[in-house]
N, C-alpha and C. Protein backbone atom coordinates (compact mmCIF):
# COMPACT_ATOMS: atom_id res chain seq x y z
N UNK A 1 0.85 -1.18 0.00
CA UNK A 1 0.00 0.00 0.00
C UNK A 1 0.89 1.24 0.00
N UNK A 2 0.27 2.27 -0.67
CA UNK A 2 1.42 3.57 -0.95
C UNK A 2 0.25 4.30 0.09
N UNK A 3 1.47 5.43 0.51
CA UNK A 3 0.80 6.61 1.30
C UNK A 3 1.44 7.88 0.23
N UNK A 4 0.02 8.97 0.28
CA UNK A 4 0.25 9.87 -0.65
C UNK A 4 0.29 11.27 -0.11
N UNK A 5 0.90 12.07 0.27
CA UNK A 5 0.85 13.09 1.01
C UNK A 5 0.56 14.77 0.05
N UNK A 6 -0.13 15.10 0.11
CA UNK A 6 -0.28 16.80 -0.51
C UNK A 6 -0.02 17.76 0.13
N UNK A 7 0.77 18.73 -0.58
CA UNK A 7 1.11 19.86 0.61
C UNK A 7 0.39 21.33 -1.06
N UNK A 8 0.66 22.21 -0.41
CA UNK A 8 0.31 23.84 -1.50
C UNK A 8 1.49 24.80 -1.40
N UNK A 9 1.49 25.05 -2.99
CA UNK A 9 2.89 25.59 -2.91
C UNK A 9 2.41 26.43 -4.04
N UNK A 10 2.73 27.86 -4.18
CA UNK A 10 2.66 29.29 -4.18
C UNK A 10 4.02 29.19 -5.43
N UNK A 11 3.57 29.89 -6.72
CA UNK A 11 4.76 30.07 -7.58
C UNK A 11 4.50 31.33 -8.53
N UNK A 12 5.74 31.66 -9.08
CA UNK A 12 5.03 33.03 -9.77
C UNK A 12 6.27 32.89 -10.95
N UNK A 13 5.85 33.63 -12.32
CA UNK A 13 6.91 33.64 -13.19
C UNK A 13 6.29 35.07 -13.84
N UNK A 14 7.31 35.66 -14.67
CA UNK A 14 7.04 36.97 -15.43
C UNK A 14 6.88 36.55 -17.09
N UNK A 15 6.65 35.13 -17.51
CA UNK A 15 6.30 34.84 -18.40
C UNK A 15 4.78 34.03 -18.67
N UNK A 16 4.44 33.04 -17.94
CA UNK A 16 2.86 32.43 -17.97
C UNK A 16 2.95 31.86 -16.56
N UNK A 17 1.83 31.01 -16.71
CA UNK A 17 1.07 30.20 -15.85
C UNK A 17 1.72 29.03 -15.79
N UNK A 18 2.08 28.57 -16.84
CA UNK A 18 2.55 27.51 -17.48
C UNK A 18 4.05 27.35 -16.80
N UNK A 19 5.10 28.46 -17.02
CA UNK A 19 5.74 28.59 -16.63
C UNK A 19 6.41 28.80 -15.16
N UNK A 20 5.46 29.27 -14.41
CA UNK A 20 5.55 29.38 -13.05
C UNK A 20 4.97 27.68 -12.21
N UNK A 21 4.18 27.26 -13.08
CA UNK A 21 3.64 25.70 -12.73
C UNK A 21 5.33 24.78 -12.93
N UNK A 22 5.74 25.29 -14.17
CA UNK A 22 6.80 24.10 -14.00
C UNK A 22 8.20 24.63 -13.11
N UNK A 23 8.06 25.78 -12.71
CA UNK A 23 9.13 26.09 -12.00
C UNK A 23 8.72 25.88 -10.15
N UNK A 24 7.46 25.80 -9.83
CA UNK A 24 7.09 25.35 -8.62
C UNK A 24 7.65 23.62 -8.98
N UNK A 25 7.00 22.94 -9.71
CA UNK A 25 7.69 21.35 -9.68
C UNK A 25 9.20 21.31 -9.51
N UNK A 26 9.69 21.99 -9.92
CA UNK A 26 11.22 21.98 -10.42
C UNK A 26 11.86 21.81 -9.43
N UNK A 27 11.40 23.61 -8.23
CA UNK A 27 11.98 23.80 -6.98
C UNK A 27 11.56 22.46 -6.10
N UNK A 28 10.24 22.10 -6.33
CA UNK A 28 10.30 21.31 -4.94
C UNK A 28 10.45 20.08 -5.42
N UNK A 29 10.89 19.95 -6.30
CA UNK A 29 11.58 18.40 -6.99
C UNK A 29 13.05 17.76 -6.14
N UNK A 30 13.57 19.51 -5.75
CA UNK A 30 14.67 19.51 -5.14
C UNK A 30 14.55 18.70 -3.85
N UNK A 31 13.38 19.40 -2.98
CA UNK A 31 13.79 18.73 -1.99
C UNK A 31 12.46 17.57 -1.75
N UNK A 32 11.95 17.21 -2.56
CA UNK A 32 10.90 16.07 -2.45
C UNK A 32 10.94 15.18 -3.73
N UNK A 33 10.40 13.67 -3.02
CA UNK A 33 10.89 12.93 -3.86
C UNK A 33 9.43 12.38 -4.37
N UNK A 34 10.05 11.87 -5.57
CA UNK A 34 8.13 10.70 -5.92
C UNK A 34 7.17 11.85 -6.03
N UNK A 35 7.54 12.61 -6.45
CA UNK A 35 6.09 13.80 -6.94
C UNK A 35 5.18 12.74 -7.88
N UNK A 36 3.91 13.07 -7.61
CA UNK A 36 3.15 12.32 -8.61
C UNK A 36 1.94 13.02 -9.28
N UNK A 37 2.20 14.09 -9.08
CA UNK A 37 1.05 14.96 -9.87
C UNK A 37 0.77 16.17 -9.05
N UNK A 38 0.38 17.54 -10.05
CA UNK A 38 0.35 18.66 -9.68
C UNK A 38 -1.16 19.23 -10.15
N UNK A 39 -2.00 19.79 -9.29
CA UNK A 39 -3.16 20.41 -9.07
C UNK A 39 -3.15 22.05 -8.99
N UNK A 40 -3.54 22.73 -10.66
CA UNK A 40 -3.48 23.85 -10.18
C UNK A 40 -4.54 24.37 -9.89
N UNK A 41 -4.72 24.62 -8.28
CA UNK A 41 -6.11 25.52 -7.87
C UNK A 41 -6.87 26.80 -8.02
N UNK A 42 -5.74 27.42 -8.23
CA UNK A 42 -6.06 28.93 -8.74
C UNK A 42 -4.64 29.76 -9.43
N UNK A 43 -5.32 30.39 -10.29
CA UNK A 43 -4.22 31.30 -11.21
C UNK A 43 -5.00 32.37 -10.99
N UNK A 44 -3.75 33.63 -10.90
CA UNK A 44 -3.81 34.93 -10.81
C UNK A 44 -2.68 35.62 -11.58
N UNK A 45 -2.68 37.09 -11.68
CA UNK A 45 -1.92 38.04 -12.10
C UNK A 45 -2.11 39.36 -11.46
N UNK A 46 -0.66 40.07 -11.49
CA UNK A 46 -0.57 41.31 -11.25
C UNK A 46 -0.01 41.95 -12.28
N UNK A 47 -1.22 43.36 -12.53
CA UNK A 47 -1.00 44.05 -13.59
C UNK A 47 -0.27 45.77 -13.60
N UNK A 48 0.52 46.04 -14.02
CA UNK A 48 1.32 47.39 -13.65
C UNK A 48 1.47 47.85 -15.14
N UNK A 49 0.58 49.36 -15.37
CA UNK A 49 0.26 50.05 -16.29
C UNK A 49 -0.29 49.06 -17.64
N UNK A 50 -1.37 48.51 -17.32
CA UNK A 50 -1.93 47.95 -18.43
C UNK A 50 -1.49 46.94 -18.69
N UNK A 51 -0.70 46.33 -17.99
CA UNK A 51 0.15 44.96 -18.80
C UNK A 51 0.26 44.23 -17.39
N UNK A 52 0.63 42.89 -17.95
CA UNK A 52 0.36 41.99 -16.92
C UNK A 52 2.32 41.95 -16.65
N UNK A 53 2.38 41.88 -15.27
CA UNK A 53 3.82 41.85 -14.93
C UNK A 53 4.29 40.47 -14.18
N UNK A 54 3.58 39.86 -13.48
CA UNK A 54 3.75 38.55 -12.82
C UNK A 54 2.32 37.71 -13.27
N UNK A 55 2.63 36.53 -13.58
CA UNK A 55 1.52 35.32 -13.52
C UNK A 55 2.05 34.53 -12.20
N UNK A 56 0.71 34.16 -11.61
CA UNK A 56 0.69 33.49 -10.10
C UNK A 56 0.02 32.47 -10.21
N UNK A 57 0.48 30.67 -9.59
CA UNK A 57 -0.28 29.92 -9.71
C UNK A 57 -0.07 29.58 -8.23
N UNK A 58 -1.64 28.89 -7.44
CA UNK A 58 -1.45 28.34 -6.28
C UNK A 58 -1.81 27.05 -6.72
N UNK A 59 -0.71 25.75 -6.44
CA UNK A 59 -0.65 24.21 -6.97
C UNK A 59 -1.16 23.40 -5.35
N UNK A 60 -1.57 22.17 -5.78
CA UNK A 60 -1.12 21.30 -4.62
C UNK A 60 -0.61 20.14 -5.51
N UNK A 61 0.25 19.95 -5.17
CA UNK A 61 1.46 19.09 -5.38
C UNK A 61 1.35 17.63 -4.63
N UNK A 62 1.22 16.17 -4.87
CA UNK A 62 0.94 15.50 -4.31
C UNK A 62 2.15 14.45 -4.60
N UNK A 63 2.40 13.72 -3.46
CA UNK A 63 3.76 13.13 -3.93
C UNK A 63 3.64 11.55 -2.51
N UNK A 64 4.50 10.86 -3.15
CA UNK A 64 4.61 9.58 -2.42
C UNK A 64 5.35 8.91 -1.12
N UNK A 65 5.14 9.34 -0.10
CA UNK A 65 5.99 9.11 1.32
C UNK A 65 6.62 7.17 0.88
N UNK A 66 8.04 7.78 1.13
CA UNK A 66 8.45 5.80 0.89
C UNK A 66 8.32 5.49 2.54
């Protein structure tokens, strides 16, 4: 039997959504092991003079306790 643990992890990039999703996996690839899938719950942006300057995703990240 596997145990599956989820934690939420907060990422932001100045290019997409997309991009800030794979750079949250990336970082916590570092220090967690057996990731097994990523849940993005909500996307946001902050916009400065008409243009969008940061894309924000909040993930939960679910991964495999050995």
């Amino acid at each position: 039997m596997s145990v599956l643990k989820v934690i939420e992890v907060l990422s932001s990039s100045e290019t997409s959504w997309e991009d800030a999703t794979k750079k949250a996996i990336s970082k916590a690839s570092k220090t967690l092991k057996n990731i097994k899938s990523v849940y993005v719950q909500d996307q946001s942006a902050t916009v400065e003079n008409g243009t969008v300057k940061e894309f924000r995703v909040n993930l939960k990240l679910t991964f495999e306790l050995e």
